[in-house]
N, C-alpha and C. Protein backbone atom coordinates (compact mmCIF):
# COMPACT_ATOMS: atom_id res chain seq x y z
N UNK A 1 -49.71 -25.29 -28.07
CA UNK A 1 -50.44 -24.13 -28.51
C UNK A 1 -51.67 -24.52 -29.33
N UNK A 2 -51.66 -25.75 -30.01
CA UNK A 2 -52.83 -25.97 -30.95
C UNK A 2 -54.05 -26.58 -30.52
N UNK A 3 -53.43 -27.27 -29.20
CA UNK A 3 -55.01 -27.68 -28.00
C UNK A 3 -55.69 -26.36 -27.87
N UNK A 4 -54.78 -25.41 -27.11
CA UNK A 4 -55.88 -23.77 -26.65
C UNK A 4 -56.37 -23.06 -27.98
N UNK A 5 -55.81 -23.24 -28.99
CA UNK A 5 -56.17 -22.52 -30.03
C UNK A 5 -57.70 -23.06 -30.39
N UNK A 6 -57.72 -24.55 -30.24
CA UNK A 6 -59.30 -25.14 -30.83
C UNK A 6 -60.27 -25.19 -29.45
N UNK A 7 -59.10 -25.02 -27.82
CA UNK A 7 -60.47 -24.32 -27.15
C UNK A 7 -60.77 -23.42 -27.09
N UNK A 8 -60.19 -22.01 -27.53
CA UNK A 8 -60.56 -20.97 -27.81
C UNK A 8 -61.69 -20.52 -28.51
N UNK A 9 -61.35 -21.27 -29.72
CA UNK A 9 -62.50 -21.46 -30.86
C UNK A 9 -63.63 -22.25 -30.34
N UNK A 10 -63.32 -22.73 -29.83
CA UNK A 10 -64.47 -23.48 -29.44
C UNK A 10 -65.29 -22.96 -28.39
N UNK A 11 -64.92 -21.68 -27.49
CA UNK A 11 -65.56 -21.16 -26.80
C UNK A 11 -66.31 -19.99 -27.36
N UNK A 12 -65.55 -19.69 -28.39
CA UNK A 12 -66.23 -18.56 -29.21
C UNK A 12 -67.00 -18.94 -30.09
N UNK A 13 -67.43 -20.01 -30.55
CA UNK A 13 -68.51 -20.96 -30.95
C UNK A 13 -69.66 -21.14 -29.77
N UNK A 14 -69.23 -21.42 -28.96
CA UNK A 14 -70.23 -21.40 -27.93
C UNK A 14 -70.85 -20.38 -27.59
N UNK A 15 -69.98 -19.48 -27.52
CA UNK A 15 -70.49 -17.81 -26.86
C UNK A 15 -71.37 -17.57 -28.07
N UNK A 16 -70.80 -17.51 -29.59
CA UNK A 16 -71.94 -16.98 -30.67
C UNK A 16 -73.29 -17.85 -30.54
N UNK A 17 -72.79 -19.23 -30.16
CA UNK A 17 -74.38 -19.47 -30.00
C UNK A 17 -75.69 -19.47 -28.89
N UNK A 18 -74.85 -19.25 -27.93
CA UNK A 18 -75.78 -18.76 -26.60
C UNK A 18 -76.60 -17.46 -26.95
N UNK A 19 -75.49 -16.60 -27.87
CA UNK A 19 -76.33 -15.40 -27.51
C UNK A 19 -77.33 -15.34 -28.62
N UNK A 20 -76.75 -15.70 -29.32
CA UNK A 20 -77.89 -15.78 -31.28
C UNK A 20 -79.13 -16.70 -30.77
N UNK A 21 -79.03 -17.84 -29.51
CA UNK A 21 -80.36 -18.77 -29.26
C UNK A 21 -81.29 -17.73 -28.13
N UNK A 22 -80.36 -16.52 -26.89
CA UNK A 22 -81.03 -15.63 -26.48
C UNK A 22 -81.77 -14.63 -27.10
N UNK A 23 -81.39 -14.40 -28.65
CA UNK A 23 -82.01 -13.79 -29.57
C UNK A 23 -83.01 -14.23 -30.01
N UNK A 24 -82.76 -15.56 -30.55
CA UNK A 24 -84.21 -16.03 -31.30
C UNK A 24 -85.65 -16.13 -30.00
N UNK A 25 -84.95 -16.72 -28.86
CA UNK A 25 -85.98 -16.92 -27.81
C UNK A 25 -86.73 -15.58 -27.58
N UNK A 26 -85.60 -14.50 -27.62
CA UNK A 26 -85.86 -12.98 -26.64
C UNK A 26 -87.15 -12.58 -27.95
N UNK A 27 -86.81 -12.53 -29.14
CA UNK A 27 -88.02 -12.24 -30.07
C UNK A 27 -89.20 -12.78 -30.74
N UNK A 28 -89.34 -14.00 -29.49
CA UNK A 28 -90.30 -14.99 -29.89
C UNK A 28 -90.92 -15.04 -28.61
N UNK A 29 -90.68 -14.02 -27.56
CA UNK A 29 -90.93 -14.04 -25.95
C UNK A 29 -91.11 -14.96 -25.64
N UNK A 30 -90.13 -15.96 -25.54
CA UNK A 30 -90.20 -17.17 -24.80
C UNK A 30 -88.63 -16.19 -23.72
N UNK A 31 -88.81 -15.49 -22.99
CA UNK A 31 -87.63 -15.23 -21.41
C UNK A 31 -87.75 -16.27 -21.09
N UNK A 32 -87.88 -17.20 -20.36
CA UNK A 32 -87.36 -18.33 -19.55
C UNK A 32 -86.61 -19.44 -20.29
N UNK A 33 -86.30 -19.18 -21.75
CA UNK A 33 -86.02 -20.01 -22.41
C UNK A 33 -84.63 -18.92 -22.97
N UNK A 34 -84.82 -17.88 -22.85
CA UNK A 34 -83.71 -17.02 -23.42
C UNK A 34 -83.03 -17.27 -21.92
N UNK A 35 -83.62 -16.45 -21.29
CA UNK A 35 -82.61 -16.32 -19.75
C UNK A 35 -82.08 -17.63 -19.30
N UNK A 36 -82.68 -18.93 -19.58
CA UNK A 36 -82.13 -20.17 -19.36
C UNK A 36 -80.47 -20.33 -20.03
N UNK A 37 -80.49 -19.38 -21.17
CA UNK A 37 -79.22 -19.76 -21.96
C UNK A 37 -78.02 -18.65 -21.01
N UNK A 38 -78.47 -18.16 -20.56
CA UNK A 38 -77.35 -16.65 -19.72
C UNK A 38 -76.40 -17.66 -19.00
N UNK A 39 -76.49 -18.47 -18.24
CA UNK A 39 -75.23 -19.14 -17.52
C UNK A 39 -74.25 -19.41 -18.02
N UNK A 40 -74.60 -20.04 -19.62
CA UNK A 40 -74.15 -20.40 -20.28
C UNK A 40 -72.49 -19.27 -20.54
N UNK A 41 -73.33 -18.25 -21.13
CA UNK A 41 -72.25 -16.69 -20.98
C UNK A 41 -71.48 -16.42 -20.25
N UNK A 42 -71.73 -16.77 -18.83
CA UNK A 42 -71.18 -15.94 -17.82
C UNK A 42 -70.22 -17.12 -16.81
N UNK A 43 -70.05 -18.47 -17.51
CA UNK A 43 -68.90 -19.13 -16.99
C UNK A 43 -67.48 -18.67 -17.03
N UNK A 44 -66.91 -19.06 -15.59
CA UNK A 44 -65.11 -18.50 -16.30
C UNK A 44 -65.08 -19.12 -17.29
N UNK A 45 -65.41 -20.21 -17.74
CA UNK A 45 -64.50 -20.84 -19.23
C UNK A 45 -64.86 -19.85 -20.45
N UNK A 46 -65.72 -18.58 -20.37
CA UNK A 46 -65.89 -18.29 -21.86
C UNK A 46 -65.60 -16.74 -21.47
N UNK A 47 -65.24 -16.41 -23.20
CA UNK A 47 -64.74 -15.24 -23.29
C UNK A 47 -65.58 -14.07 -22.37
N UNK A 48 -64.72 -13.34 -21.88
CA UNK A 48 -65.24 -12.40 -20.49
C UNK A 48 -66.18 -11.29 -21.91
N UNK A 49 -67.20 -11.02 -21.27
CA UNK A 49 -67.94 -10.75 -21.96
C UNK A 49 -68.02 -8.20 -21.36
N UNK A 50 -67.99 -7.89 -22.46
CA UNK A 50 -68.06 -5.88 -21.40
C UNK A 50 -69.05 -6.26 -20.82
N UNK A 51 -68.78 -5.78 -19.28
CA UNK A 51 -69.20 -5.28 -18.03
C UNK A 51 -70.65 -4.61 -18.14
N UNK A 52 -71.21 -4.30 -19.42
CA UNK A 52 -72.13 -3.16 -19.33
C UNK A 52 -73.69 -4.70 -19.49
N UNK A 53 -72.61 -5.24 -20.83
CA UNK A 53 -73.36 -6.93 -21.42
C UNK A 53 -73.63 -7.60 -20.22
N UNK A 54 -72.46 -7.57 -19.44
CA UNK A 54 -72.56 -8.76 -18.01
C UNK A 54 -73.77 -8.26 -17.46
N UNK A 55 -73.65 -7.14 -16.84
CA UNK A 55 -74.71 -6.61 -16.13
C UNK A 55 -76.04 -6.78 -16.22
N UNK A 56 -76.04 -6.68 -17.42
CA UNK A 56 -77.55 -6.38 -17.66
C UNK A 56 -78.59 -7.92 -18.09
N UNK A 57 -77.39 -9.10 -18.17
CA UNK A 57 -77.57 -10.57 -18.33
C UNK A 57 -77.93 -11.06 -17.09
N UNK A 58 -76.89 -10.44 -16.33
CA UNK A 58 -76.95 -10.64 -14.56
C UNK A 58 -78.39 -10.70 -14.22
N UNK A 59 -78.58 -9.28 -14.44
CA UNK A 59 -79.80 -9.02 -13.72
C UNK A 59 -81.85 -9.56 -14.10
N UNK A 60 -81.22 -9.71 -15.78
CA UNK A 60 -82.47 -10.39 -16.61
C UNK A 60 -82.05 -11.92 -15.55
N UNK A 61 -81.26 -12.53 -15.65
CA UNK A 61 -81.55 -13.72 -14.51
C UNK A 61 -81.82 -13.44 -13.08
N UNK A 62 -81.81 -12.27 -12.38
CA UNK A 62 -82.05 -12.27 -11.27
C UNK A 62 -83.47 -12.29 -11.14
N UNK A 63 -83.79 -11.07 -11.51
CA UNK A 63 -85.28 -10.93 -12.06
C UNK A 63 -86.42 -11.82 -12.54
N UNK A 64 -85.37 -12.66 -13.86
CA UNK A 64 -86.63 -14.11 -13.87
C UNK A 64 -86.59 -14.95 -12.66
N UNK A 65 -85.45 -15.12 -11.74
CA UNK A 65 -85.27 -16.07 -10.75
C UNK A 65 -86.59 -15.53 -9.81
N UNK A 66 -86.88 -13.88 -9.53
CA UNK A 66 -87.60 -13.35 -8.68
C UNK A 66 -89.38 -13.29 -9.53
N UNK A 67 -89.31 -14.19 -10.30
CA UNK A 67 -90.71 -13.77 -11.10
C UNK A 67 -91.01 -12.66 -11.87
N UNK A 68 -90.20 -11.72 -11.92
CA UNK A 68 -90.39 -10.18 -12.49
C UNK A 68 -89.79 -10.50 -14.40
N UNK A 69 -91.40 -11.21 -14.75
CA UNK A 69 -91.00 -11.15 -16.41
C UNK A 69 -90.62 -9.71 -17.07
N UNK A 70 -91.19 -8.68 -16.15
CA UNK A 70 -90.86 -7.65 -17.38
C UNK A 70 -89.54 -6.77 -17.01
N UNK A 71 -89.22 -7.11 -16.05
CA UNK A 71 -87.99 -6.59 -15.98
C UNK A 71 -86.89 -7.44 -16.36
N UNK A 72 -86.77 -8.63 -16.67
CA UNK A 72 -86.22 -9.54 -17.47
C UNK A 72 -85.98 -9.18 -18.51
N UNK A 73 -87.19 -9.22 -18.74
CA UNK A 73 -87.70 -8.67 -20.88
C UNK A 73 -86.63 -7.09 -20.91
N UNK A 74 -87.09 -6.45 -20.05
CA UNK A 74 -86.16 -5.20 -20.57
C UNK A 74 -84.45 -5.40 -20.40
N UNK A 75 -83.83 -6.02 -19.47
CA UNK A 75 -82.21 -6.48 -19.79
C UNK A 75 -82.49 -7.08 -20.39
N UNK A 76 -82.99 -8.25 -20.74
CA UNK A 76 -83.07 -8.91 -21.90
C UNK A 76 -82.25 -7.68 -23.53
N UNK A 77 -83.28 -7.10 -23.38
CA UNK A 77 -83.33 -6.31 -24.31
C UNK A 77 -82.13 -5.29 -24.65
N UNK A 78 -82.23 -5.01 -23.70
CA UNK A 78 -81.06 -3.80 -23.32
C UNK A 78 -79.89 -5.03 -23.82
N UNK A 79 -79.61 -6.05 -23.65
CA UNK A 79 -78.18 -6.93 -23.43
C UNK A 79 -78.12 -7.30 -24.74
N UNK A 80 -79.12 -7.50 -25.58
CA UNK A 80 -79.62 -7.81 -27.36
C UNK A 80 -79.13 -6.41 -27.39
N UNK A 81 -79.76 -5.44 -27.59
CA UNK A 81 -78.63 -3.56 -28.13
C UNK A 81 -77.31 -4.11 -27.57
N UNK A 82 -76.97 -4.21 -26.89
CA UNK A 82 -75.50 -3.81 -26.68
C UNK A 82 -74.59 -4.94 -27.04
N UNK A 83 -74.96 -6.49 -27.24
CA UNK A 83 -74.37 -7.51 -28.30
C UNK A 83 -74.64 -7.10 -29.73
N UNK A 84 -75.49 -6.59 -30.00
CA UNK A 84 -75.48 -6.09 -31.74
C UNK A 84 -74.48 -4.90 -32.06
N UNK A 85 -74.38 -4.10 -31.06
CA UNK A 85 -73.73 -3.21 -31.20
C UNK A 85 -72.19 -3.58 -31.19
N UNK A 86 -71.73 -4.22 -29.87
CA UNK A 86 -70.45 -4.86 -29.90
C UNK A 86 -70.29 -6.26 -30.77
N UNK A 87 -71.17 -6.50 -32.15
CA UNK A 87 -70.87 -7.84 -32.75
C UNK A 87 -70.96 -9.06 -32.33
N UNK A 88 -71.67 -9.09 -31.56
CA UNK A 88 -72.03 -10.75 -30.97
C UNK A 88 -73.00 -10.76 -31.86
N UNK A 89 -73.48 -10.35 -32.45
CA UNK A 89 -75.13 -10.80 -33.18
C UNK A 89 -75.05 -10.10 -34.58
């Protein structure tokens, strides 16, 4: 039990810092440097993140993948509200 307990923690260390480094990037408009960190989130190994968060991470990477900075910028954004709101940040 005390191996999963420190990978647990240790994923929730990870998760706080993916999203707190998508923060600093997202308000310094560096997107390709925020959205670079989203994979990070959305591995099975880390805590499953609400469906509403996934989504809207999803799609800020689809979007930068397709060149569309400003529709990035807005999930971006939208996914920053709804981690502050649910305590990731």
């Amino acid at each position: 039990m005390g191996v999963y307990a420190g990978v647990a923690a240790g994923c929730s260390i990870l998760l706080a810092g993916a999203v707190a480094l998508i923060y600093i990037a997202y308000v310094h408009h560096k997107i390709n440097t925020a959205v670079a960190c989203i994979p990070t989130l959305l591995l099975p190994t880390q805590q499953p993140l609400p469906e509403a968060l996934t989504q809207h991470l999803e799609q800020a990477l689809r979007a930068n993948e397709s060149n569309d900075a400003q529709t990035s910028y807005t999930h971006l954004q939208r996914a920053i509200e709804l981690a502050q709101q649910w305590g990731y940040l």
